[in-house]
N, C-alpha and C. Protein backbone atom coordinates (compact mmCIF):
# COMPACT_ATOMS: atom_id res chain seq x y z
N UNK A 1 50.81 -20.43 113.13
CA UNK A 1 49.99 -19.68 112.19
C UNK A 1 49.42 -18.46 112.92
N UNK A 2 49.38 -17.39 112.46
CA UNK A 2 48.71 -16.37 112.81
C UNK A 2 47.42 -16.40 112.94
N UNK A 3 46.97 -15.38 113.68
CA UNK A 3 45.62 -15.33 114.29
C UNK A 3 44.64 -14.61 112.68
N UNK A 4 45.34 -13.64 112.12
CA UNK A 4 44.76 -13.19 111.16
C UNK A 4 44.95 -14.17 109.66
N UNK A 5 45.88 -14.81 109.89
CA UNK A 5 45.64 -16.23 108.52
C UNK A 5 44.79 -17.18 108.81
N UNK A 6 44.33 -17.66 110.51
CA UNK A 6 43.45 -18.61 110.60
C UNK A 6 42.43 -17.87 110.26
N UNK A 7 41.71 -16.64 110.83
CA UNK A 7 40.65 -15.75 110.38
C UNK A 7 40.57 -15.65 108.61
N UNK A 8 41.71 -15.58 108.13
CA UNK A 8 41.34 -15.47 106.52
C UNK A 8 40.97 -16.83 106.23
N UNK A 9 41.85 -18.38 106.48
CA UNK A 9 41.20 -19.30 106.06
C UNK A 9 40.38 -19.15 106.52
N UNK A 10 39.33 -19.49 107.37
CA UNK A 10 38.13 -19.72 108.65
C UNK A 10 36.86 -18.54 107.40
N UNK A 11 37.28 -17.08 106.79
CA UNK A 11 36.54 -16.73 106.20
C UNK A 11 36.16 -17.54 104.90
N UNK A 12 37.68 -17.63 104.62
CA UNK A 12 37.59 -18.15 102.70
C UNK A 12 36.57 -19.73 103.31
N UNK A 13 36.88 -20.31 104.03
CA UNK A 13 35.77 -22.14 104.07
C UNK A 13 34.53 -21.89 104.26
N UNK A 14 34.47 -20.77 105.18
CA UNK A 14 32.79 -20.46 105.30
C UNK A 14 31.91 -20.08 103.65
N UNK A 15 32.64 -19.06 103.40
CA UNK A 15 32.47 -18.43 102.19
C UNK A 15 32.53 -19.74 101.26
N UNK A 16 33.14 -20.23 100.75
CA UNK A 16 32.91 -21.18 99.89
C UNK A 16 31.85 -22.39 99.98
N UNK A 17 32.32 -22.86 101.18
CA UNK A 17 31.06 -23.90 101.36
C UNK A 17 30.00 -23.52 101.68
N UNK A 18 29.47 -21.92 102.27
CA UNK A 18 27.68 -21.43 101.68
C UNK A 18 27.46 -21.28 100.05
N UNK A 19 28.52 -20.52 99.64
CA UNK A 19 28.66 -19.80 97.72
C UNK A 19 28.30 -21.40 97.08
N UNK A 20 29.67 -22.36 97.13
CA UNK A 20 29.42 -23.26 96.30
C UNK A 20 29.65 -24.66 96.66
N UNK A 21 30.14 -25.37 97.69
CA UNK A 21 30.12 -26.14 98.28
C UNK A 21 29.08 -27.05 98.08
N UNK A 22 27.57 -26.23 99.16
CA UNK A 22 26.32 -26.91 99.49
C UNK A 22 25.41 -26.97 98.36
N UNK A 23 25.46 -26.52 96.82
CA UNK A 23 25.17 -26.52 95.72
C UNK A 23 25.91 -27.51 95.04
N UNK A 24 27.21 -27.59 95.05
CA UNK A 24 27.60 -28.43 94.26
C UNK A 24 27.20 -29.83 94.62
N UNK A 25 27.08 -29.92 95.83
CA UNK A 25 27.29 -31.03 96.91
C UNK A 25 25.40 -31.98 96.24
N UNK A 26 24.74 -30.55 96.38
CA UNK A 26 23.08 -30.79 95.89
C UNK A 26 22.99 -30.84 94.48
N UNK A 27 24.14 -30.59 93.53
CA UNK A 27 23.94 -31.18 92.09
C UNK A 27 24.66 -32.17 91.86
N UNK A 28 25.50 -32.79 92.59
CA UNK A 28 25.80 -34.26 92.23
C UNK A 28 25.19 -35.61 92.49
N UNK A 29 24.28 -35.11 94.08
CA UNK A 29 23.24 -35.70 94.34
C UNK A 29 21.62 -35.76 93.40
N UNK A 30 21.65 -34.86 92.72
CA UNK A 30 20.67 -34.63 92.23
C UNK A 30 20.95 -35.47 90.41
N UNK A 31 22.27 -35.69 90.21
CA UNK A 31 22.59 -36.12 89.17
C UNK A 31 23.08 -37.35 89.11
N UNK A 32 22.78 -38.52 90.43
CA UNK A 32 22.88 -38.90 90.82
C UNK A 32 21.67 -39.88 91.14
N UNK A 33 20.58 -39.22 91.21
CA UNK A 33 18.94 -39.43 91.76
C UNK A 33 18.67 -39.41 90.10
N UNK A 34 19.50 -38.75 89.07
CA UNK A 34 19.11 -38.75 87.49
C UNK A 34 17.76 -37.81 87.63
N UNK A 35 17.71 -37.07 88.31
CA UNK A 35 16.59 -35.65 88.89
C UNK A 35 16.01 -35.01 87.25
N UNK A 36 15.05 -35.37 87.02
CA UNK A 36 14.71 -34.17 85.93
C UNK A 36 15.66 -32.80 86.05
N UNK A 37 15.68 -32.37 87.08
CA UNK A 37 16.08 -30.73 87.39
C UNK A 37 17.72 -30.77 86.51
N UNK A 38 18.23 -31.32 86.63
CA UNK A 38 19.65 -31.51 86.33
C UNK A 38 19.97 -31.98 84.87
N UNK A 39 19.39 -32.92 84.52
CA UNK A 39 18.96 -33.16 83.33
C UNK A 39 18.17 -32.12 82.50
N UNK A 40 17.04 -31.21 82.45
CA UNK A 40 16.75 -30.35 82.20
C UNK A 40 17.04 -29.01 81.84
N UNK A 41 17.73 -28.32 83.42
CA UNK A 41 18.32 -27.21 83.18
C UNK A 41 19.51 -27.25 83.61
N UNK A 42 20.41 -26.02 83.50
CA UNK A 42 21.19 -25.94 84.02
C UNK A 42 21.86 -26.01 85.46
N UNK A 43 23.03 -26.58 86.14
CA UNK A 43 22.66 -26.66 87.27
C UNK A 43 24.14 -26.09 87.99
N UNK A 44 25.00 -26.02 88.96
CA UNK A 44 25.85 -25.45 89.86
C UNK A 44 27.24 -25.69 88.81
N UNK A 45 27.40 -27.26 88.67
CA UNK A 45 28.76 -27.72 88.11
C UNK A 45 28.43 -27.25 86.58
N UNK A 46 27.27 -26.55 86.23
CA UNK A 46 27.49 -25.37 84.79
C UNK A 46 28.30 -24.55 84.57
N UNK A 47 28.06 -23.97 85.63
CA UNK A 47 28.29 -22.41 85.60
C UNK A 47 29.72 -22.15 86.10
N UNK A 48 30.22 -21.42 84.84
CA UNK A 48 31.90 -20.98 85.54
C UNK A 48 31.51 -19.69 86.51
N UNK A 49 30.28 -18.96 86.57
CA UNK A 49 30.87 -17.97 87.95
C UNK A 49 30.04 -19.02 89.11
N UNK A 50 30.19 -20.13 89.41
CA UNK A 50 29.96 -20.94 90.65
C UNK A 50 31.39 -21.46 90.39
N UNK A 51 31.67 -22.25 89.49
CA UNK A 51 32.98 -23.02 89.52
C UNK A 51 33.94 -22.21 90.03
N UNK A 52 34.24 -21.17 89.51
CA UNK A 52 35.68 -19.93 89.55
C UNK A 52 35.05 -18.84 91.04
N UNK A 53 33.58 -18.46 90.46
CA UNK A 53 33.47 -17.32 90.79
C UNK A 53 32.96 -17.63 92.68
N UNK A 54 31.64 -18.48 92.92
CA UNK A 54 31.29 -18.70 94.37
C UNK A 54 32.02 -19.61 94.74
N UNK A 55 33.24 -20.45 94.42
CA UNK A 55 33.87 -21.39 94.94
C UNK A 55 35.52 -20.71 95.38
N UNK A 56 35.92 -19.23 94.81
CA UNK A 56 36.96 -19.26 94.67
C UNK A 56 36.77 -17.20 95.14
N UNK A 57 36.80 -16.50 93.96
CA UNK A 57 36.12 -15.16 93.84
C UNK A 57 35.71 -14.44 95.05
N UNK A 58 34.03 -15.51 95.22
CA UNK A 58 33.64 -14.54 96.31
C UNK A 58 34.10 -15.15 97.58
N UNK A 59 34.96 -16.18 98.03
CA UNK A 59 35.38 -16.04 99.38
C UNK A 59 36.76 -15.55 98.93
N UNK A 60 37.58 -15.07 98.22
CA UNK A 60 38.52 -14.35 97.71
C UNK A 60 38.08 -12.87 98.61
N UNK A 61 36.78 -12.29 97.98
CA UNK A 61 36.26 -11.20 97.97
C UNK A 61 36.16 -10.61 99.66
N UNK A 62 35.65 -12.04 100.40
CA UNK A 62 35.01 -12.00 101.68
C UNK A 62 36.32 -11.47 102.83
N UNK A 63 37.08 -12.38 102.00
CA UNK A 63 38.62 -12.13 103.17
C UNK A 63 39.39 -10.81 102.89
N UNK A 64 38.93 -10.32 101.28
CA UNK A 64 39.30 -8.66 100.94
C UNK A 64 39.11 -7.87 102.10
N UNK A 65 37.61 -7.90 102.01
CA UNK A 65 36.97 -7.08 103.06
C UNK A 65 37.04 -7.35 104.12
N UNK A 66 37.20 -8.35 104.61
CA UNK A 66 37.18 -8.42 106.40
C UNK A 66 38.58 -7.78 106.41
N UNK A 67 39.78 -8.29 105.41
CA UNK A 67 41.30 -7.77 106.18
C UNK A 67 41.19 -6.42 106.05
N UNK A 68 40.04 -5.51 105.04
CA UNK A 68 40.81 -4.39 105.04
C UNK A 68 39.43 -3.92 106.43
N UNK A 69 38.60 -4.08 106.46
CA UNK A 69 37.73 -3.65 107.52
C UNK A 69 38.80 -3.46 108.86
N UNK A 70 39.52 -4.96 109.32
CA UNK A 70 40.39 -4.98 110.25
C UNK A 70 41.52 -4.18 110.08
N UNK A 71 42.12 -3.59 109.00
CA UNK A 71 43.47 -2.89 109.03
C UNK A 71 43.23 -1.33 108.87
N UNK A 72 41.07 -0.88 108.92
CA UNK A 72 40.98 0.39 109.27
C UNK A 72 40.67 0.23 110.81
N UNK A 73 40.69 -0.56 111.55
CA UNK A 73 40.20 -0.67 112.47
C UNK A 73 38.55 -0.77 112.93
N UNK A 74 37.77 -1.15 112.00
CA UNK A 74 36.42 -0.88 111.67
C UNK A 74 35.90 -2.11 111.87
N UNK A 75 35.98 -2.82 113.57
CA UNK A 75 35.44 -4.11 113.62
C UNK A 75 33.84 -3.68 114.08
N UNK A 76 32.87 -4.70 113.51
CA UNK A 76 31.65 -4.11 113.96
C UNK A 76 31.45 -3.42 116.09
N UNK A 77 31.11 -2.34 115.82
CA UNK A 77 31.18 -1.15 116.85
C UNK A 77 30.15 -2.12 118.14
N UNK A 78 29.64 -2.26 118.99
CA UNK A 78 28.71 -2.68 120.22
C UNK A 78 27.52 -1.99 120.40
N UNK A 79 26.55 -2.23 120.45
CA UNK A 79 25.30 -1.50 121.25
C UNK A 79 24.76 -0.41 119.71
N UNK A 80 23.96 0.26 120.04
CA UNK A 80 23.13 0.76 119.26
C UNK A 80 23.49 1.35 117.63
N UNK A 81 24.97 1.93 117.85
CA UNK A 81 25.53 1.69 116.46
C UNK A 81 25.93 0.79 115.51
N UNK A 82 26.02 -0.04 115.83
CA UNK A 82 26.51 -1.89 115.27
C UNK A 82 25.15 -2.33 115.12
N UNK A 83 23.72 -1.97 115.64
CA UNK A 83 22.80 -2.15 115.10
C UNK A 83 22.07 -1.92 113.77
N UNK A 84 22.13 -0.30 113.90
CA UNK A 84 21.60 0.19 112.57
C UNK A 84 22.96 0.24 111.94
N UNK A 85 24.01 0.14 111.98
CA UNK A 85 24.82 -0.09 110.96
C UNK A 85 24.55 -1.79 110.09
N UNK A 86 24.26 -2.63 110.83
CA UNK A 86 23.99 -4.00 110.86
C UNK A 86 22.17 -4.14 110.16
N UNK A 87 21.67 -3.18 110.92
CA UNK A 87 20.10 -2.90 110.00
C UNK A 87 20.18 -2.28 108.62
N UNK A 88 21.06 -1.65 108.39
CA UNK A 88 20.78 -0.77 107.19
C UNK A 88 21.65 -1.36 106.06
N UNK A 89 22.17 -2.76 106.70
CA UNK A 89 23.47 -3.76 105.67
C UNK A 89 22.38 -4.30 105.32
N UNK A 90 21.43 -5.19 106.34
CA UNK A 90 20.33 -5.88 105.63
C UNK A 90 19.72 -5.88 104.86
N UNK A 91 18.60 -4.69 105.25
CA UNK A 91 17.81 -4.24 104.49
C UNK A 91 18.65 -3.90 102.80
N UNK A 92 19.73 -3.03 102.68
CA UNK A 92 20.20 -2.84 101.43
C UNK A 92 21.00 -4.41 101.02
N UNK A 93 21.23 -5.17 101.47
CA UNK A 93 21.05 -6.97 101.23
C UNK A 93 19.79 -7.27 100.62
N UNK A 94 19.44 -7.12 101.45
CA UNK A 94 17.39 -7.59 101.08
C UNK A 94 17.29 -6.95 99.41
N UNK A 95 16.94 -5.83 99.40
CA UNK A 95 16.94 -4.97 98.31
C UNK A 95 17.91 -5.42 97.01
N UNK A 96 18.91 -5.67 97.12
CA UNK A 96 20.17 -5.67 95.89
C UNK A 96 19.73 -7.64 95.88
N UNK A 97 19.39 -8.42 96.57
CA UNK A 97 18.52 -10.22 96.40
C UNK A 97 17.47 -9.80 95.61
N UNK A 98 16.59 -9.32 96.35
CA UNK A 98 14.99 -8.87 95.50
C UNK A 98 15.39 -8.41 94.16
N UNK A 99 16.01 -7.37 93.93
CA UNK A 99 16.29 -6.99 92.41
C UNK A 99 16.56 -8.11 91.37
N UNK A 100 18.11 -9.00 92.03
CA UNK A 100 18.11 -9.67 91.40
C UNK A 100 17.43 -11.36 91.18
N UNK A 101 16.94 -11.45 92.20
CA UNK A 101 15.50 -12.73 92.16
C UNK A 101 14.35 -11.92 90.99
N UNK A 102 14.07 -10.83 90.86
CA UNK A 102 13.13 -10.21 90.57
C UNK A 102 13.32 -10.25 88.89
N UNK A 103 14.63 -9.79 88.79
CA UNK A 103 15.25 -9.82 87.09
C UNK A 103 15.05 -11.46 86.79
N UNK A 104 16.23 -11.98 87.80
CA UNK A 104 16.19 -13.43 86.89
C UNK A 104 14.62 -14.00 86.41
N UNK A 105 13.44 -13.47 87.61
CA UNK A 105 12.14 -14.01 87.38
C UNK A 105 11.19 -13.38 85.76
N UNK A 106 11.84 -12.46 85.92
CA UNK A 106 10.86 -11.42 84.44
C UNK A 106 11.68 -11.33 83.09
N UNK A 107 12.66 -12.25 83.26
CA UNK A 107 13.48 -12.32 82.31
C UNK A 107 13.35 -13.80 81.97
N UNK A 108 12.99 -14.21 82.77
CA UNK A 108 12.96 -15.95 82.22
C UNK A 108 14.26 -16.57 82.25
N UNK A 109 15.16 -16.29 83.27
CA UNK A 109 16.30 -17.25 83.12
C UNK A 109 16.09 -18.16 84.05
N UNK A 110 15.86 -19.46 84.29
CA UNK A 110 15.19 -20.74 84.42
C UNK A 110 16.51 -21.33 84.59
N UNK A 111 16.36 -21.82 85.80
CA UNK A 111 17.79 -22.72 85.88
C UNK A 111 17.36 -23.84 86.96
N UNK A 112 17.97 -24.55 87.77
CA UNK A 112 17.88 -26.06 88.83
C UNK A 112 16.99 -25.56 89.88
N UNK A 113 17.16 -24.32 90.05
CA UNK A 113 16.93 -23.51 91.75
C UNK A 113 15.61 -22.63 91.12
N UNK A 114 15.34 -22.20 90.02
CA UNK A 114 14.11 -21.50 89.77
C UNK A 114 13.62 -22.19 88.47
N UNK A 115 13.26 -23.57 88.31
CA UNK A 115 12.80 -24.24 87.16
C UNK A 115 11.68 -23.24 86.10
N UNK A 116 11.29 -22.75 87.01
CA UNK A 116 9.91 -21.70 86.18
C UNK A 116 10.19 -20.02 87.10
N UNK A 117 9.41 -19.10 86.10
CA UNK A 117 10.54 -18.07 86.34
C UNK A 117 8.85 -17.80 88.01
N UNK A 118 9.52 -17.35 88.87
CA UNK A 118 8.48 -17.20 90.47
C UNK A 118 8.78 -17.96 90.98
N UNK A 119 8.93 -19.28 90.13
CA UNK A 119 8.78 -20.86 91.15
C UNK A 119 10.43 -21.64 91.61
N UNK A 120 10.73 -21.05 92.85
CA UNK A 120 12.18 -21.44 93.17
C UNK A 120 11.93 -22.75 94.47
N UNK A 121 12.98 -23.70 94.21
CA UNK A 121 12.78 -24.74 94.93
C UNK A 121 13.25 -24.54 96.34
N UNK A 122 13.69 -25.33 97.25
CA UNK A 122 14.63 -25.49 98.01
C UNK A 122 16.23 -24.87 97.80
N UNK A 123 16.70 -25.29 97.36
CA UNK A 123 18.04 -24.62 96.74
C UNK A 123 17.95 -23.40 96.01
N UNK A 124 16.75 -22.95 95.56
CA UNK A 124 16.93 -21.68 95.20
C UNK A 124 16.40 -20.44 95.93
N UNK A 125 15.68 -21.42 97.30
CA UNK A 125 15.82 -20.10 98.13
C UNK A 125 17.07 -19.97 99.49
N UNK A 126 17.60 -21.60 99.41
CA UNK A 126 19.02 -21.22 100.17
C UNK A 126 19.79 -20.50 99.51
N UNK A 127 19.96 -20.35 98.12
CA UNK A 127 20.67 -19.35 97.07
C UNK A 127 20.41 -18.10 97.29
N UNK A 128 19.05 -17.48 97.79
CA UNK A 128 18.25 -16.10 98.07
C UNK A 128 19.30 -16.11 99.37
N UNK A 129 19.20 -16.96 100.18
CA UNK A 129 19.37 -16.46 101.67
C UNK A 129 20.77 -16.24 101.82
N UNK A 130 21.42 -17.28 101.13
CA UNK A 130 23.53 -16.95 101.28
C UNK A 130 23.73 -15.69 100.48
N UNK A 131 22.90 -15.26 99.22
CA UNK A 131 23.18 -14.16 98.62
C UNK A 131 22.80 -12.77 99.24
N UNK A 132 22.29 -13.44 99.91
CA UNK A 132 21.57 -12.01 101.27
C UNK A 132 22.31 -11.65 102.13
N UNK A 133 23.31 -12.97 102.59
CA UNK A 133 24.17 -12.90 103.85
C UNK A 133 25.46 -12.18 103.13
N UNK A 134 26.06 -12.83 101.51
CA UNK A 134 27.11 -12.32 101.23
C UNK A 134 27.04 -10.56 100.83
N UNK A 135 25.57 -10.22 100.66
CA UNK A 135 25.22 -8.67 100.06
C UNK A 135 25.41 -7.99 101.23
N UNK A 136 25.15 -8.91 102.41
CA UNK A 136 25.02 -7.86 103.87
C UNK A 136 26.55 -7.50 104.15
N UNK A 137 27.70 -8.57 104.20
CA UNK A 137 28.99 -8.14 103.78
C UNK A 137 29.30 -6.91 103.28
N UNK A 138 28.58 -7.18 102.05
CA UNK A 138 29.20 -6.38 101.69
C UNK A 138 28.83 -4.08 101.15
N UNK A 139 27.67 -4.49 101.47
CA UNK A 139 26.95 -3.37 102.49
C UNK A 139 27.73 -2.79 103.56
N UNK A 140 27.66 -3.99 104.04
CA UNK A 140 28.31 -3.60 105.47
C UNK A 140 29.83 -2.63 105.33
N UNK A 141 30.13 -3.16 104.12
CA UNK A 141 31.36 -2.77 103.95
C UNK A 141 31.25 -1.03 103.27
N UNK A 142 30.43 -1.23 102.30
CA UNK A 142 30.23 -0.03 101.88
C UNK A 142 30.08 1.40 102.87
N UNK A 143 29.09 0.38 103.54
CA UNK A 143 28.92 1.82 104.62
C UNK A 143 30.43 2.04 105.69
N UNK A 144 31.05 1.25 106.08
CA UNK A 144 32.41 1.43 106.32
C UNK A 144 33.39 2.65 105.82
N UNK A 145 33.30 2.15 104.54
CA UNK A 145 33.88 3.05 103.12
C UNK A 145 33.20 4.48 103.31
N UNK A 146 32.20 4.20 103.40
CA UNK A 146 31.76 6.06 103.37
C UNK A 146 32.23 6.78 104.18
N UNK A 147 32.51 6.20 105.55
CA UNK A 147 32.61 6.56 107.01
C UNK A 147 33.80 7.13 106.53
N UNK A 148 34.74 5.78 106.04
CA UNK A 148 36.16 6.05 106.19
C UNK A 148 36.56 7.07 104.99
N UNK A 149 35.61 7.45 103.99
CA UNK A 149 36.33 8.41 103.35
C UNK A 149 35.41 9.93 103.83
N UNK A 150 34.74 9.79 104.23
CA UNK A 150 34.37 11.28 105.55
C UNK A 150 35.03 11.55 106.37
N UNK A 151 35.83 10.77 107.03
CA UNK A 151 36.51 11.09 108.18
C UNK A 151 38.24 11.51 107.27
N UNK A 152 38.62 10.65 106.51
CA UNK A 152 39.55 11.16 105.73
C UNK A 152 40.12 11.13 104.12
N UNK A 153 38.87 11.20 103.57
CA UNK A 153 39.12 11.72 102.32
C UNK A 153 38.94 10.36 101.15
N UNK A 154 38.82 10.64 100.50
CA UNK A 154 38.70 9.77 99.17
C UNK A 154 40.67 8.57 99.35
N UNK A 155 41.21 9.18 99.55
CA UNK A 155 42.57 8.45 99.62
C UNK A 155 42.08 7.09 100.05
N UNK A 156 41.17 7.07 101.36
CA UNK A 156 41.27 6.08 102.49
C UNK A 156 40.94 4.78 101.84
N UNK A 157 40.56 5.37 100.57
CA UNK A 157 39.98 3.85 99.42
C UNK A 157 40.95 3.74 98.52
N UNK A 158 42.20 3.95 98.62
CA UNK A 158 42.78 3.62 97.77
C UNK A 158 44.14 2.28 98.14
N UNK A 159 43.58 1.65 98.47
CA UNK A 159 44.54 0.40 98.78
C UNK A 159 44.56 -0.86 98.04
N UNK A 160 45.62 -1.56 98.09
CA UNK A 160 45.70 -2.53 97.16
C UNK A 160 44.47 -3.84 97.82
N UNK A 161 44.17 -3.92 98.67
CA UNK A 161 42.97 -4.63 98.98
C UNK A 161 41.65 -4.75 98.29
N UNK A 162 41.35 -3.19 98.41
CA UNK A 162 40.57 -2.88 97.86
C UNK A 162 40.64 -2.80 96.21
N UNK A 163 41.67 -2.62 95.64
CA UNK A 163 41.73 -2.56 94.31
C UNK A 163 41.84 -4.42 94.11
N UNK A 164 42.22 -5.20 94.71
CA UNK A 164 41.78 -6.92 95.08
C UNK A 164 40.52 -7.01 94.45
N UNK A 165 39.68 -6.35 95.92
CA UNK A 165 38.44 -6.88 96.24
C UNK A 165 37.59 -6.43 94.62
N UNK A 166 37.43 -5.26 94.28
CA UNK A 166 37.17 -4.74 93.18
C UNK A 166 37.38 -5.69 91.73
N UNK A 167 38.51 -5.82 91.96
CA UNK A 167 39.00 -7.00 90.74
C UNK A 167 38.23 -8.32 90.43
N UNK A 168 38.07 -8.90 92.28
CA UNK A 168 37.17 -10.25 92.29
C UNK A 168 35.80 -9.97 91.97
N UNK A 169 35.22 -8.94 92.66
CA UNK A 169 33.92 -8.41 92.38
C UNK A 169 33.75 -8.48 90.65
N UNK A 170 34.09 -7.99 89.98
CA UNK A 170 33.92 -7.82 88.62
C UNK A 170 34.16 -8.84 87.85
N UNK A 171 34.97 -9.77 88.00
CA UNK A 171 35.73 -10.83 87.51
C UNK A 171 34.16 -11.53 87.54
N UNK A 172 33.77 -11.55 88.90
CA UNK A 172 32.79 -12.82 89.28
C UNK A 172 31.45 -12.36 88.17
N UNK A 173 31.47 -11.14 88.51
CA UNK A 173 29.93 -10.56 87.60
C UNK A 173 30.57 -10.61 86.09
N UNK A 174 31.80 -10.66 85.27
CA UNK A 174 31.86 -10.96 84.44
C UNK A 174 31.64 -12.20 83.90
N UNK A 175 31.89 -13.49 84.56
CA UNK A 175 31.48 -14.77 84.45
C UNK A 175 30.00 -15.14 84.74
N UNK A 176 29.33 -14.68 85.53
CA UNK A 176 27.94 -14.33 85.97
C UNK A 176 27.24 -14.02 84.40
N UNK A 177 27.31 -12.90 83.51
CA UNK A 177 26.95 -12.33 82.52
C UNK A 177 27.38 -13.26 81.68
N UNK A 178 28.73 -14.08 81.35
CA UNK A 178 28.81 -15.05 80.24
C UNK A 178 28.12 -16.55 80.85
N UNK A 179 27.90 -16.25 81.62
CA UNK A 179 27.08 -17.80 81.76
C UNK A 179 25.55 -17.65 81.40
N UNK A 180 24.74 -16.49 81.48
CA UNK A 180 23.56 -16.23 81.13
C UNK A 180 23.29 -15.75 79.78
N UNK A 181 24.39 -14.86 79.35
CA UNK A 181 24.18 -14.70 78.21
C UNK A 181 25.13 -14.54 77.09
């Protein structure tokens, strides 16, 4: 097996078992315990963008981007640039979580992980934190993309990877939107 197919599986298992794995794993247990929470609201094994979308989608998405990161040659850089490139993924991570912790809260969508809209349990702030790690991805990636179409042009985004990654991205937020509303 190749070094870059073990790297794509090795992405897609990580990716899945943070996305939907350790959720599913905590709503069968929880349905199981006969948990108010599960019984009540909605919970992981609901939702088709967890079923399709964090189980399948976004480590789909994850291995988009790492292969095409690797086939511009754009592995994270050493020393002070790989920092604030790595600081400024976060922080716009941080930011694009907060928005959407912030909506689901003022909107009242109430589910296993935020029973009341402010009040998130255990699982719904490991949900904050993997959605932080998968936003930093993909940040990370963005700012990549800018680089790479400054240095040569709008073309440098035009690959079938990327027209992939794009596909999963949307797919997932389309199932995301029919599960809420």
């Amino acid at each position: 097996m190749k070094d870059e197919t073990r790297r794509g599986l090795a992405v897609f298992a990580v990716t899945s078992v943070s996305a939907f794995w350790v959720n599913a794993v905590g709503n069968v247990y929880l349905i199981w315990r006969k948990s108010p929470l599960v019984r009540e609201y909605k919970a992981t094994l609901q939702y088709r963008s967890a079923l399709a979308g964090d189980a399948v989608l976004l480590p789909l998405l994850s291995v988009a981007l790492d292969r095409q990161l690797d086939a511009w040659g754009d592995e994270p850089r050493a020393g002070q640039a790989r920092r604030r490139s790595l600081a400024r993924s976060l922080i716009g991570a941080t930011g694009i979580t907060a928005a959407f912790h912030v909506y689901q809260a003022t909107q009242k969508l109430t589910n296993w992980t935020m029973p009341r809209p402010w009040r998130w349990n255990v699982l719904g702030y490991y949900h904050a934190l993997y959605m932080a790690g998968q936003a930093t991805q993909v940040c990370y990636f963005a700012g990549a993309a800018v680089a790479r179409v400054r240095a040569h042009g709008i073309r440098a985004l035009l690959t079938p990877r990327l027209a992939a990654a794009m596909g999963l991205l949307l797919s997932w937020a389309a199932l995301l939107y029919k599960d809420y509303y």
